[in-house]
Each structure stands twice: as C-alpha cells, then as structure tokens.
C-alpha atoms as a PDB file:
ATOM      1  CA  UNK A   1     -24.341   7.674  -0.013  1.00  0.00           C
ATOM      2  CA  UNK A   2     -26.836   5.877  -2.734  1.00  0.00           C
ATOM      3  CA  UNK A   3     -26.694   7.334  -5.897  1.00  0.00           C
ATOM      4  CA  UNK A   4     -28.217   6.074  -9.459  1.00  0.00           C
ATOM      5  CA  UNK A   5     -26.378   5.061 -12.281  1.00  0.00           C
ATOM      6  CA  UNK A   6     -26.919   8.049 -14.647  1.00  0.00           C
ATOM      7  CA  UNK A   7     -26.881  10.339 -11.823  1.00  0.00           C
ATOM      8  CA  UNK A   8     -22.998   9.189 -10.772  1.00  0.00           C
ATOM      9  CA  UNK A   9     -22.482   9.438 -14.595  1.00  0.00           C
ATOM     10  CA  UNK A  10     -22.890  13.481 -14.226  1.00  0.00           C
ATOM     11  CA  UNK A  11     -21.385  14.285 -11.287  1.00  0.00           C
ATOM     12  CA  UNK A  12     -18.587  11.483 -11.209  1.00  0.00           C
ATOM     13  CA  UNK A  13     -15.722  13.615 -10.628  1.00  0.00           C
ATOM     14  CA  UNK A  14     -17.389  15.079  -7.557  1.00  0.00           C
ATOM     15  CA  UNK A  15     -18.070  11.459  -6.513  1.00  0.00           C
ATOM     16  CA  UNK A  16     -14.399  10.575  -6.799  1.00  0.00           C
ATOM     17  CA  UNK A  17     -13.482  13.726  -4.607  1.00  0.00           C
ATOM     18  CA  UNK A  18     -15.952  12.711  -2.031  1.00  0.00           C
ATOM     19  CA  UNK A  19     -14.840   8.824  -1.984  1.00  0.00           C
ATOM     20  CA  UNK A  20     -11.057  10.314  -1.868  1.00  0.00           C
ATOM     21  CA  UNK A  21     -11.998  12.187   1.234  1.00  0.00           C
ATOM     22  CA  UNK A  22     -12.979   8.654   2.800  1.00  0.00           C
ATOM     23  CA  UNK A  23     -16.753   8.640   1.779  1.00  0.00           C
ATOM     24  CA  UNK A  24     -18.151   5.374   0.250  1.00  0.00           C
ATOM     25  CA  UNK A  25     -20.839   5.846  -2.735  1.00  0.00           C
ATOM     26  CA  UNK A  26     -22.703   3.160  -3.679  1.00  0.00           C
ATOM     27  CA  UNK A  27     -24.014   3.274  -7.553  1.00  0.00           C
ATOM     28  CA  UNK A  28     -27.408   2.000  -7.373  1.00  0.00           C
ATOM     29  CA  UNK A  29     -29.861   0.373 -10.757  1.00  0.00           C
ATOM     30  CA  UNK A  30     -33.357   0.618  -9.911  1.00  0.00           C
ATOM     31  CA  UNK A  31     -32.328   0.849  -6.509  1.00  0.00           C
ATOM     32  CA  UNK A  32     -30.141  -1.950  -6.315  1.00  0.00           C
ATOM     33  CA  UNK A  33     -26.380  -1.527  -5.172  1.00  0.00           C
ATOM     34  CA  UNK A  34     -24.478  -2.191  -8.615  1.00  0.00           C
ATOM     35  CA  UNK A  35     -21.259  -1.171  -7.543  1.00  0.00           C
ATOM     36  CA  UNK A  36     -18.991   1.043  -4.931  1.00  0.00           C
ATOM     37  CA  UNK A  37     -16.636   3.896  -5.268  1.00  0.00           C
ATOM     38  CA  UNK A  38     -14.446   3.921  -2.481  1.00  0.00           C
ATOM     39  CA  UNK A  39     -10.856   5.189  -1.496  1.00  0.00           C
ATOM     40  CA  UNK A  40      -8.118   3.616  -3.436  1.00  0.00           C
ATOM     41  CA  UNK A  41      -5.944   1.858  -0.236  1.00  0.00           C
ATOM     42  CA  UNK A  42      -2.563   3.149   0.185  1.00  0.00           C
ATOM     43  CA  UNK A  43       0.430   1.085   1.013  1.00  0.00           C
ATOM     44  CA  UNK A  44       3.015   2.838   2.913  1.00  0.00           C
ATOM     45  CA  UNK A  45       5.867   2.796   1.416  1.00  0.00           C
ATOM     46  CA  UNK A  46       8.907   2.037   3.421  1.00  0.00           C
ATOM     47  CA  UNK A  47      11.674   3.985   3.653  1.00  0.00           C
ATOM     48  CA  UNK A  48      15.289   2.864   2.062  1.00  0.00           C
ATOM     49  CA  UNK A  49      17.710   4.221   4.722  1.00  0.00           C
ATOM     50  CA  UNK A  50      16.977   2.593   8.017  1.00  0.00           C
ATOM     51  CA  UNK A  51      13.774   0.862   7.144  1.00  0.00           C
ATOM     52  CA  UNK A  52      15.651  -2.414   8.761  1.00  0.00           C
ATOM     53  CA  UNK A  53      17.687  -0.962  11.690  1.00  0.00           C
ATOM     54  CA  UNK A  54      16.893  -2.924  14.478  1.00  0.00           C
ATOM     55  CA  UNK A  55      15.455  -6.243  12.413  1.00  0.00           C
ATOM     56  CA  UNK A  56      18.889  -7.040  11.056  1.00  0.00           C
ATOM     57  CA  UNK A  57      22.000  -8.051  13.326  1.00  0.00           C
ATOM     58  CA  UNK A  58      25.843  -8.683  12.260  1.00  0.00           C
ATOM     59  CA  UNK A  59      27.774 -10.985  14.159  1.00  0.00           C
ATOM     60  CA  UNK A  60      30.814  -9.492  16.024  1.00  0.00           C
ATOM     61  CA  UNK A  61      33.425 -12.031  14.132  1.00  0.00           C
ATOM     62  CA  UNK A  62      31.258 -11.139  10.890  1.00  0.00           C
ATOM     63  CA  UNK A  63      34.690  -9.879   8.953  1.00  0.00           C
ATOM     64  CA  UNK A  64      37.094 -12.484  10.819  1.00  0.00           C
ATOM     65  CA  UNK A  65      38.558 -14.887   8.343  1.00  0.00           C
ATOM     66  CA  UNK A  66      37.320 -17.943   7.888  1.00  0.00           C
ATOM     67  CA  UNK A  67      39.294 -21.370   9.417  1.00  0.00           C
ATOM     68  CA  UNK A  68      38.262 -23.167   5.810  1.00  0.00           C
ATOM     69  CA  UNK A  69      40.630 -20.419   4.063  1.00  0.00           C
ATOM     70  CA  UNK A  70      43.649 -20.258   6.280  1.00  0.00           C
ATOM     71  CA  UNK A  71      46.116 -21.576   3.803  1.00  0.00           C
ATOM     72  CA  UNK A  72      45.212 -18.899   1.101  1.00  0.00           C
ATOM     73  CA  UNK A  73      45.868 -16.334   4.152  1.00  0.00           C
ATOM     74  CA  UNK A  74      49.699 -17.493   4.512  1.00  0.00           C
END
C-alpha cells in the first residue's frame, strides 16, 4: 500500500495495525517512496530448560577422578 506523508500522519495507528498484521506501507512525498512501515521481526526466543538437549554430550568417565590428582585422593 502507497500512502502520502500527511495522509499516514492521520491514520498512523491504523497503519501500524495493518503493517503488524504483515502488510507493508510505503510513505510516499510527491509520490516518491520516502520510507516503509513494516512488521517489527521477531526473534524466537529459546527456551531455558532443554533448549540444548541433544547438542550437548557428557562423557561417561565425566565425574571419574582425574590421574593428575591421585595423591590428594589417598
């Protein structure tokens, strides 16, 4: 959608409504694009429990103790 400058100016918060339902406006000076309202982008967050599981592997001897302190184990 093309829409003048001092048109958007009156009916702006309908424009942002539109533009958050996915529609692009372009604001328009003597019929030349000037600038674009367009849906903010939304980064997914990720969630904190489990957002790793599968990406992230333990060893099986991760809790054996380690050779280099065997004489602090006696």
């Amino acid at each position: 959608m093309n829409i003048p400058v001092a048109e958007a100016k009156a009916r702006f918060s309908e424009l942002v409504k539109r533009a958050q339902a996915g529609e692009e406006i372009v604001v328009t000076r003597h019929g030349k694009p000037v600038a674009r309202v367009v849906p903010a982008a939304v980064e997914d967050e990720l969630p904190r429990i489990g957002a790793l599981k599968g990406l992230i592997r333990i060893a099986d001897d991760f809790d054996a103790p380690l050779e280099e302190f065997a004489e602090y184990m006696k």
